[in-house]
Protein backbone atom coordinates (compact mmCIF):
# COMPACT_ATOMS: atom_id res chain seq x y z
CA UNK A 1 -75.41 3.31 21.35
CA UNK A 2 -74.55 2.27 17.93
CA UNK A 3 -73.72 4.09 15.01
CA UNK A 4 -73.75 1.39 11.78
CA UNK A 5 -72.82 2.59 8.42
CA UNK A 6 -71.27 1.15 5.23
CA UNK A 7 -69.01 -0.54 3.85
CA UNK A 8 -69.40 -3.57 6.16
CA UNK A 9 -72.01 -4.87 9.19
CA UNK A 10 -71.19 -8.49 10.29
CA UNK A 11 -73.94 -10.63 11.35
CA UNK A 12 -72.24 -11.05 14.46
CA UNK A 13 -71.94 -7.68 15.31
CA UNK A 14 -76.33 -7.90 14.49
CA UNK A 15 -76.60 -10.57 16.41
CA UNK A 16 -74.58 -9.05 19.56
CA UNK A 17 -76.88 -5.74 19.18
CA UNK A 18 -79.95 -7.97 18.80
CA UNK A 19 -79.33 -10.07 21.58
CA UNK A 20 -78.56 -7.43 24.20
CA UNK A 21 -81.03 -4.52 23.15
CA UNK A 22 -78.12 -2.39 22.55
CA UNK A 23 -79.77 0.95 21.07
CA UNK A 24 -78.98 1.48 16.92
CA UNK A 25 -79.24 5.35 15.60
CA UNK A 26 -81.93 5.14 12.58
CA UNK A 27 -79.76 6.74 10.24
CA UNK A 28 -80.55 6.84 6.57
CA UNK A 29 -77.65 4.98 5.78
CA UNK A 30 -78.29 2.08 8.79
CA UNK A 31 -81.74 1.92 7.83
CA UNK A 32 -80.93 1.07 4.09
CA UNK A 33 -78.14 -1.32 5.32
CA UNK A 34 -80.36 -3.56 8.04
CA UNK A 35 -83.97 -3.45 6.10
CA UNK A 36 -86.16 -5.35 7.45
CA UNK A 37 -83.84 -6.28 10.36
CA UNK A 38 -85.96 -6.48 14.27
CA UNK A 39 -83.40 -3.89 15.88
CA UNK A 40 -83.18 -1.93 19.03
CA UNK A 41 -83.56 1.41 16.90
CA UNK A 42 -83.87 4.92 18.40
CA UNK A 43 -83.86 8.43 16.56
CA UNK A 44 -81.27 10.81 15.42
CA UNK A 45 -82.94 13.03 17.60
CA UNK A 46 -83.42 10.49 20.95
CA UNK A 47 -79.33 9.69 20.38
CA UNK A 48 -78.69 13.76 20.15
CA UNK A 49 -80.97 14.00 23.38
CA UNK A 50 -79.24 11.04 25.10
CA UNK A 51 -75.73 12.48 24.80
CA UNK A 52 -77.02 15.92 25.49
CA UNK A 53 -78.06 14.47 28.91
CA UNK A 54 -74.97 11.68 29.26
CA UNK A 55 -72.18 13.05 27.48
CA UNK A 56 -69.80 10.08 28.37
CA UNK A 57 -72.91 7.58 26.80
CA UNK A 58 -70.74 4.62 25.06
CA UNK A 59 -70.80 5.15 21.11
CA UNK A 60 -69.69 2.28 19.28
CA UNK A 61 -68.98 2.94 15.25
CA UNK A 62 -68.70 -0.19 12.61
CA UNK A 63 -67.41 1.92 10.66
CA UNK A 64 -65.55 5.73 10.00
CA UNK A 65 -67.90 6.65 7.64
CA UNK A 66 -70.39 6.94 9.93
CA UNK A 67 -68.03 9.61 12.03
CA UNK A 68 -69.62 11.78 9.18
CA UNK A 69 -73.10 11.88 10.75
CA UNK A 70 -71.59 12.39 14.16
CA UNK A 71 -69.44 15.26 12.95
CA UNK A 72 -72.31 17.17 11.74
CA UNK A 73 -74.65 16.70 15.19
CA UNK A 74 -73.91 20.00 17.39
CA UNK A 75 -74.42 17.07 20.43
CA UNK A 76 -71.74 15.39 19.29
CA UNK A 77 -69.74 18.26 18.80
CA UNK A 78 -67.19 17.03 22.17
CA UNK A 79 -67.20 13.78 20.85
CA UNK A 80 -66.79 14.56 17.45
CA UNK A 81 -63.24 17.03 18.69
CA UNK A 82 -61.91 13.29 20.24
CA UNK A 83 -62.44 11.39 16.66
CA UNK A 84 -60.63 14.63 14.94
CA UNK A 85 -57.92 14.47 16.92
CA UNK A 86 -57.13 10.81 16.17
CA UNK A 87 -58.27 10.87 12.91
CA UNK A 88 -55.73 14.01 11.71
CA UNK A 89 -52.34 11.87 11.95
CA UNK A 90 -50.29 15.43 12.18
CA UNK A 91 -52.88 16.18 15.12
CA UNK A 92 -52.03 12.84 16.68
CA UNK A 93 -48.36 13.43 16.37
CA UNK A 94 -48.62 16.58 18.22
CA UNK A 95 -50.60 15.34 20.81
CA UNK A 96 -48.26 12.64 21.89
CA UNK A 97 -45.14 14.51 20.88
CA UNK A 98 -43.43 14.66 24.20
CA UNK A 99 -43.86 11.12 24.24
CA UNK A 100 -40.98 10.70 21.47
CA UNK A 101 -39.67 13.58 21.35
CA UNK A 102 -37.24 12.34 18.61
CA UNK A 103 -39.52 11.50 16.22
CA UNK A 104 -39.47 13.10 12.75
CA UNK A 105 -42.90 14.38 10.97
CA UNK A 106 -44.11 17.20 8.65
CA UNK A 107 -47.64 17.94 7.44
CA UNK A 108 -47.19 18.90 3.73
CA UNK A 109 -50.01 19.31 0.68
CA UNK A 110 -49.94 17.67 -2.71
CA UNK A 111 -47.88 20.32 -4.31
CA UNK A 112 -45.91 20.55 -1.11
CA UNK A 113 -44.43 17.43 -1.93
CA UNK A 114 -43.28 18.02 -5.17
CA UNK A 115 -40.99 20.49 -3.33
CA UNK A 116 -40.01 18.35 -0.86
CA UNK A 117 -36.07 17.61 -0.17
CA UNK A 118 -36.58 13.86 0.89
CA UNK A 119 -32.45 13.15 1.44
CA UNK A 120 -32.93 16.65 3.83
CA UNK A 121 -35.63 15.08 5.63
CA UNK A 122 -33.68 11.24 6.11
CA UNK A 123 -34.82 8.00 4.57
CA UNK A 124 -36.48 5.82 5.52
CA UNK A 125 -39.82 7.37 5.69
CA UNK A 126 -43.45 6.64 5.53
CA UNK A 127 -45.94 8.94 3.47
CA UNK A 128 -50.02 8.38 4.30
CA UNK A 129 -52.92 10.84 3.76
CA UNK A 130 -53.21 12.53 6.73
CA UNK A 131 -56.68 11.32 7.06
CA UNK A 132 -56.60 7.76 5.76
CA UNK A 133 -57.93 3.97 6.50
CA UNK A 134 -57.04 0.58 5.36
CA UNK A 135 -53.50 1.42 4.32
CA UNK A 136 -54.71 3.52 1.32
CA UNK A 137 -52.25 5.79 0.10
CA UNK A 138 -49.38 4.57 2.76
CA UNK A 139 -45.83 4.21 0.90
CA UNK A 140 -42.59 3.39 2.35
CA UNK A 141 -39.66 5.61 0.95
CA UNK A 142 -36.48 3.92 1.49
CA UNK A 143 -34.42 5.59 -1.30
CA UNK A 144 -34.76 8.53 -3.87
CA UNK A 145 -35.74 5.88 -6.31
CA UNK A 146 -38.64 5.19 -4.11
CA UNK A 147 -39.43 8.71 -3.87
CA UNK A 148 -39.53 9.29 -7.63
CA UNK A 149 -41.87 5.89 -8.26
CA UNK A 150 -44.09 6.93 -5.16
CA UNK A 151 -44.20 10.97 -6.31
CA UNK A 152 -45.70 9.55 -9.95
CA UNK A 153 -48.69 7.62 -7.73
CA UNK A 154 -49.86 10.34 -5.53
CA UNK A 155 -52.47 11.88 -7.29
CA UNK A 156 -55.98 12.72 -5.56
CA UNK A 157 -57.98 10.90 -8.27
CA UNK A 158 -56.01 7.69 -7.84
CA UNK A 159 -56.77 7.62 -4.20
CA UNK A 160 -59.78 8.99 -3.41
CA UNK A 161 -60.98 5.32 -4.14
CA UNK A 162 -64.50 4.63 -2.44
CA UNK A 163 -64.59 6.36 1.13
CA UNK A 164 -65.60 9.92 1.64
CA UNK A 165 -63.15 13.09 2.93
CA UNK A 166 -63.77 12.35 6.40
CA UNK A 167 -62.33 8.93 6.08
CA UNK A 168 -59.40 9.16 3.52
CA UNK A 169 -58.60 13.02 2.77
CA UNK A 170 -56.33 13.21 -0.53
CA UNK A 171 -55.34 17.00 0.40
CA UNK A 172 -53.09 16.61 2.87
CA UNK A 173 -50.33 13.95 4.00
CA UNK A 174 -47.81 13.37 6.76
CA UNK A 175 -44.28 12.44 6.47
CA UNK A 176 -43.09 10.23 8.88
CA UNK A 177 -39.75 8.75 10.08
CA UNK A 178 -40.10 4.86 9.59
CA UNK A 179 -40.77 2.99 12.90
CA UNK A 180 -38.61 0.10 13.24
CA UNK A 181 -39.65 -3.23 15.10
CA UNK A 182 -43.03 -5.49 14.80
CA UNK A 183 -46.12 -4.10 14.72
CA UNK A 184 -49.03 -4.76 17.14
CA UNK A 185 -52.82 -3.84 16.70
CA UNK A 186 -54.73 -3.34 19.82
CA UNK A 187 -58.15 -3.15 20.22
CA UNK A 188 -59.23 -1.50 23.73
CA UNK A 189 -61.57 0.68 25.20
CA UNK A 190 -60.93 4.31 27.76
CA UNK A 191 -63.50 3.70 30.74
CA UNK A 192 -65.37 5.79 32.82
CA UNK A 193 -62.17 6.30 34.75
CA UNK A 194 -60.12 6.96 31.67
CA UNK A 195 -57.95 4.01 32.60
CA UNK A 196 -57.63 1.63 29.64
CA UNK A 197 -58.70 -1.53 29.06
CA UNK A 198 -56.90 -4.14 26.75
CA UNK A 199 -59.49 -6.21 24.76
CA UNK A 200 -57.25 -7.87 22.11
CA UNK A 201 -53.64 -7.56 20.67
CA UNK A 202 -52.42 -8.75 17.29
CA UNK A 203 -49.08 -9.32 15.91
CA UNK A 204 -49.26 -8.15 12.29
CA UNK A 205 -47.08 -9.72 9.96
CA UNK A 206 -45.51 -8.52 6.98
CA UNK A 207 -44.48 -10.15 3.85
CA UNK A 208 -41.22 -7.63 3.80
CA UNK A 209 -39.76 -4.68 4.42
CA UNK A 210 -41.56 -2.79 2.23
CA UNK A 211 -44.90 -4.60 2.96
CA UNK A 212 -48.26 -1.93 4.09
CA UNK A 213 -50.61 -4.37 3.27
CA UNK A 214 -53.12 -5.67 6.07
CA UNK A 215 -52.25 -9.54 5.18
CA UNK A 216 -52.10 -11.78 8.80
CA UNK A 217 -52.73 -10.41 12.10
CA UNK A 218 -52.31 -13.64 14.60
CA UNK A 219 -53.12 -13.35 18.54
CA UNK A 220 -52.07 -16.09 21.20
CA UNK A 221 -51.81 -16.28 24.60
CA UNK A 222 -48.45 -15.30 24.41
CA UNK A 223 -48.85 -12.45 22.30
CA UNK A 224 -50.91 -10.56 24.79
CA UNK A 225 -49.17 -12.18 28.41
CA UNK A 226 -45.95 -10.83 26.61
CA UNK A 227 -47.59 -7.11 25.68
CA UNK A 228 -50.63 -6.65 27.51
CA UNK A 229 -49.27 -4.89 30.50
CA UNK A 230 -46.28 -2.33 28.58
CA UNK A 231 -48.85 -1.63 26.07
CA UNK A 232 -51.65 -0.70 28.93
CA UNK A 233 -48.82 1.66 30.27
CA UNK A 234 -48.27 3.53 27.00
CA UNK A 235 -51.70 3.77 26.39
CA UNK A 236 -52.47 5.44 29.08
CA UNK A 237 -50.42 8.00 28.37
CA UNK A 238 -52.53 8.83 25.14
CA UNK A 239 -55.37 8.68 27.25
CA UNK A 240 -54.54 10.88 29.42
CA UNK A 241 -52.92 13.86 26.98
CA UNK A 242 -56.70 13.31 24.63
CA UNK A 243 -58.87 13.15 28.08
CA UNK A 244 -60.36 9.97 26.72
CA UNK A 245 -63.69 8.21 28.66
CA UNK A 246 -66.36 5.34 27.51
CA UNK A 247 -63.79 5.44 24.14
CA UNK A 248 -63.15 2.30 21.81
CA UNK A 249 -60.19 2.49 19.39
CA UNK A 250 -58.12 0.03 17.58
CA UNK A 251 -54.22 1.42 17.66
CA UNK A 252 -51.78 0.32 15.46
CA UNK A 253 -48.24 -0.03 18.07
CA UNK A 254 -44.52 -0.98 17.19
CA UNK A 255 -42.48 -2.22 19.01
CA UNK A 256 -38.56 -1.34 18.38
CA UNK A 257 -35.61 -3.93 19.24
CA UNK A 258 -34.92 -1.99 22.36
CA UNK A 259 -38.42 -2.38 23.45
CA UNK A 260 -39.27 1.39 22.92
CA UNK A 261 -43.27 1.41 22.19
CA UNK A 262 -44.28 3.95 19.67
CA UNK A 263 -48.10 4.31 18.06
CA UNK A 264 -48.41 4.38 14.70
CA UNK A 265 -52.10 6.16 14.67
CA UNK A 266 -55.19 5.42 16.54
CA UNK A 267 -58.66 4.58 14.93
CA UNK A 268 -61.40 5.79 17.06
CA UNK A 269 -65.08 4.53 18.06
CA UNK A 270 -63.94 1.50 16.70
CA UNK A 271 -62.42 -2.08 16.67
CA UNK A 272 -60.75 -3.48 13.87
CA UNK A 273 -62.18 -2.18 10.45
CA UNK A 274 -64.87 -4.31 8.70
CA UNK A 275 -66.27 -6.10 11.87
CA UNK A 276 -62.56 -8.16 11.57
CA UNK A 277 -60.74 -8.40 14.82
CA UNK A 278 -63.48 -7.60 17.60
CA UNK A 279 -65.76 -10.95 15.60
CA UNK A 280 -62.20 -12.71 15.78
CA UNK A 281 -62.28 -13.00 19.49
CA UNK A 282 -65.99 -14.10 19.87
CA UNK A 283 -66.20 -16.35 16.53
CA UNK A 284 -62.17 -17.71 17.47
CA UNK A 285 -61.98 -17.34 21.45
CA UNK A 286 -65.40 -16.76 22.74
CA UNK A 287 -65.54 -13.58 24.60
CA UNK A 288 -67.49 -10.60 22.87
CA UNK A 289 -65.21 -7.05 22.64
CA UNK A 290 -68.61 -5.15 21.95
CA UNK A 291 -70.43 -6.42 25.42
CA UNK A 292 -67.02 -5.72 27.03
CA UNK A 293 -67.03 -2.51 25.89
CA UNK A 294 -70.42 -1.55 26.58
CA UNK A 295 -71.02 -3.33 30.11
CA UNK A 296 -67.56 -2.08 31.24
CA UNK A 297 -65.68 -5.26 31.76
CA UNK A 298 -62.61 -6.89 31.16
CA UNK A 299 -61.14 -10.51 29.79
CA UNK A 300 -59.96 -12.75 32.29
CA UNK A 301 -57.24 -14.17 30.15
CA UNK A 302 -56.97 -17.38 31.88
CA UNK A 303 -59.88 -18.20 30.72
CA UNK A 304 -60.31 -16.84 27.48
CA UNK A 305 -57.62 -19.12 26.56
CA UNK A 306 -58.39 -22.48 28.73
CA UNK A 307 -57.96 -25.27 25.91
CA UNK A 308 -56.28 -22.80 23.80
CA UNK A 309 -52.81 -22.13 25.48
CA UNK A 310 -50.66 -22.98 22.59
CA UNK A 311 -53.06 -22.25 19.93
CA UNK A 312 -52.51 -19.58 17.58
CA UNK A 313 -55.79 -17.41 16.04
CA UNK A 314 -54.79 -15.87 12.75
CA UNK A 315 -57.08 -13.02 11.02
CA UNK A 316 -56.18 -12.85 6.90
CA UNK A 317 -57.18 -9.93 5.01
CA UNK A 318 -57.74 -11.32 1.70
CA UNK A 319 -56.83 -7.60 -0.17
CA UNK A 320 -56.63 -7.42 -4.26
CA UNK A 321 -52.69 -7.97 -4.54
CA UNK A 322 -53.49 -9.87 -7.71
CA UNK A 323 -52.50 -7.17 -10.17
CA UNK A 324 -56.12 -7.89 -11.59
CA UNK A 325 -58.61 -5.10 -12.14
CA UNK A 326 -62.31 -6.07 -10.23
CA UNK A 327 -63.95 -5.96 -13.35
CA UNK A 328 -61.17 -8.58 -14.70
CA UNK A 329 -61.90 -11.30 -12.40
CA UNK A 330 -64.98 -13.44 -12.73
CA UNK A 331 -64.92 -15.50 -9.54
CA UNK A 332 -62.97 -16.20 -5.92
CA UNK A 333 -62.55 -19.78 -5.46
CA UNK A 334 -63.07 -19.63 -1.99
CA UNK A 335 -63.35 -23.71 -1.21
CA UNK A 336 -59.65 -24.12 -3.13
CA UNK A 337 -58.46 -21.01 -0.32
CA UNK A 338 -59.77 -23.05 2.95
CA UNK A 339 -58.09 -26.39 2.24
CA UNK A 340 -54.96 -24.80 1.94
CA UNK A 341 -55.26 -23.69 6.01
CA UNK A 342 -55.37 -26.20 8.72
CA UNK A 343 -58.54 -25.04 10.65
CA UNK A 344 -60.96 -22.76 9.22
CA UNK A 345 -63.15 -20.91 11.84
CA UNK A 346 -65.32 -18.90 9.41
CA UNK A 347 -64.45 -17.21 5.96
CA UNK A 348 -66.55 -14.09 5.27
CA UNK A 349 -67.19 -13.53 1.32
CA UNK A 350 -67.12 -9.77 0.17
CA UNK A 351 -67.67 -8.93 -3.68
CA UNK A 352 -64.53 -7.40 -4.83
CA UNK A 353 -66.57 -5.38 -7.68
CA UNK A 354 -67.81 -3.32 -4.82
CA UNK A 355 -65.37 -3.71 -1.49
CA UNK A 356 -62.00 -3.30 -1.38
CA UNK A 357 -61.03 -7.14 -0.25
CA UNK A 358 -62.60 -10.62 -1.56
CA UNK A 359 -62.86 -11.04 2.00
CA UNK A 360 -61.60 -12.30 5.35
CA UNK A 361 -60.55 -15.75 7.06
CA UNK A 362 -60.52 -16.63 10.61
CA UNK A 363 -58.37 -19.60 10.80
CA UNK A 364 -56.52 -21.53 13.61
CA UNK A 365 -52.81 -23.01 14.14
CA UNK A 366 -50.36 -24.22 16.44
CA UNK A 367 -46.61 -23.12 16.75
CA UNK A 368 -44.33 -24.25 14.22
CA UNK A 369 -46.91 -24.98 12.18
CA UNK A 370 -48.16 -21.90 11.03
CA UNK A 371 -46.97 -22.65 6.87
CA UNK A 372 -50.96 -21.90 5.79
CA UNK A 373 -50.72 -18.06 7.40
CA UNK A 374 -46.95 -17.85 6.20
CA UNK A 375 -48.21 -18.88 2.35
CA UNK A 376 -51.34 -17.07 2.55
CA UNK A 377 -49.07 -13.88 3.62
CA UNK A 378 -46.70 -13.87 0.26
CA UNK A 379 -49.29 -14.95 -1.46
CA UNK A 380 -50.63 -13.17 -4.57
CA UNK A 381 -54.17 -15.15 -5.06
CA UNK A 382 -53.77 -15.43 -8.46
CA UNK A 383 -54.31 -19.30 -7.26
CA UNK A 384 -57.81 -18.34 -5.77
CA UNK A 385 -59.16 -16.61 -9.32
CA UNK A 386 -61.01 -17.24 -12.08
CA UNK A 387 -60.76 -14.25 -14.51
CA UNK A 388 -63.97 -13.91 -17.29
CA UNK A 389 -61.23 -14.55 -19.98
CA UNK A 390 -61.36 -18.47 -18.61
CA UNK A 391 -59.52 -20.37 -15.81
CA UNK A 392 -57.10 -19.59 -13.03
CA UNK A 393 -53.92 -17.29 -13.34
CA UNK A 394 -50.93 -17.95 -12.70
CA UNK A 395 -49.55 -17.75 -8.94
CA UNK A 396 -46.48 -16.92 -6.79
């Protein structure tokens, strides 16, 4: 079943319910969102009465806010223990503990920090609410000058920006030793073995060192022949500490120079956020991550990528770096953005007034010649903007 809630429902993800019959909850919240919209739909109370009956029923979320509604169902209440497990980073880290035993953490409040000796602890670290999503709130601390700029920015008020507590929690944050290496986002699913299966990996680039941002995630053939099988390994592992069945999650991996895998959180009942990297496969590659996930199957690589084998499928988060307030800017030139890419699969338009991105592109590209994804990831899009004072900024 399907649990659909703001900020984001692609029409791909629709049309994949739609076309399959896969059952909707009639939330208030889905109901509002898909008005008028010919749906599979069955009852909060049929969905309580389904996993009363089936506890290991697949549950597929668009998006964490809806984990609010699950949290409060007393059906859901095993279900709902899995998400707050992943959810809670410090939780997380104690779960898989033994796994790197090494690894430094502490769970403090806001005030807490203000206390905190950061040359005690060892820089570099990362700081994060310790529930969080879509890199709000995450700072890298190499330095005490970091610490005291990032100290004057965390502030509840500043943070809290348009997600509820169950989704980004201002009242508690986790300090973390730094993970070296690249950065991988997997999006896979626990079966009804527990084993897990692998339905997409993504190298995520960063513009630098100190870079949090969600810029460029690209996949390839390569990417996943060259990660696919230590990644399955590790994650594995996780399943098997969290006892995790019929479970989707997009994990965030990196990968050190020695090869050492370590997760950098888990994001549970879902794919990538805002319909983004599970539409990326079907829109870019032609393979569906949702009927995977629900009919139990798995992507015959091969295949997936016949006519493809040295292509490269890029994913650009077009987030606010702009230095513009929302209500500053009067327009996205979106046509300027897709001539400067080679091959343009789809762009998605979001209003920035009321989502936290202008949007997302799903582009293509070949290696060596991947200059559009490399711009588009130092880029400010000042370029792309029209501000209401008149005309375009501006740009790096």
């Amino acid at each position: 079943m399907f649990l659909l809630d703001q900020p984001y429902i692609s029409e791909y993800l629709i049309e994949t319910i739609q076309k399959n019959g896969f059952p909707v909850v009639s939330t208030p919240e889905a109901r509002k969102m898909l008005q008028g919209l010919d749906l599979p739909w069955i009852s909060e109370e049929q969905a309580r009465s389904r996993i009363e009956a089936q506890p290991w029923t697949p549950v597929y979320s668009n998006s964490e806010n809806a984990l609010a509604w699950m949290a409060e169902q007393a059906a859901f209440r095993g279900l709902a223990e899995k998400v707050g497990l992943f959810k809670n980073k410090s939780r997380f880290r104690d779960l898989i503990r033994d796994l790197s035993p090494d690894f430094r953490y502490r769970t403090l409040s806001l005030e807490e920090l203000e206390d905190m000796d950061a040359e005690a602890f060892g820089f570099p670290f990362v700081i994060k609410p310790s529930v969080g999503f879509f890199s709000l709130g995450v700072h890298i601390v190499k330095n005490v000058e970091d610490w005291d700029s990032v100290r004057t920015e965390l502030n509840s008020e500043a943070l809290q920006v348009q997600f509820p507590a169950a989704v980004l929690d201002t009242g508690s944050f986790i300090v973390e030793q730094y993970l070296e290496g690249e950065e991988y986002a997997v999006d896979c699913y626990f079966n009804t073995r527990g084993e897990v299966v692998v339905l997409g990996i993504f190298h995520h680039w960063f513009g630098s060192g100190a870079d949090t941002s969600d810029r460029v995630y690209v996949t390839s053939r390569e990417v996943i022949r060259s990660h696919e099988k230590a990644f399955t390994g590790y994650l594995n592992e996780i399943g098997k500490r969290a006892e995790l069945k019929n479970f989707p999650a997009h994990v965030e991996l990196r990968v050190d120079p020695r090869g050492q895998i370590r997760a950098v959180e888990v994001n549970p009942l879902r794919f990538g956020g805002f319909c983004t990297t599970a539409d990326l496969a079907g829109i870019n590659l032609g393979y569906n991550p949702y009927e995977y996930y629900i009919r139990q199957e798995k992507p015959q690589w091969d295949e997936v990528f016949r006519g493809r084998e040295e292509r490269i499928q890029g994913l650009v988060v077009l987030n606010n770096n702009s230095g513009y307030r929302p209500e500053e800017i009067a327009a996205f030139d979106y046509e300027l953005l897709a001539s400067d890419f080679s091959q343009v699969r789809m762009i998605r338009k979001l209003d920035i007034r009321t989502k936290p991105v202008f949007g997302f592109v799903f582009a293509e590209s070949t290696p060596g010649k991947e200059k559009d994804l490399e711009a588009i990831l130092r880029s400010d899009l000042r370029k792309y903007i029209r501000l209401k004072s008149g005309g375009h900024p501006s740009s790096k």
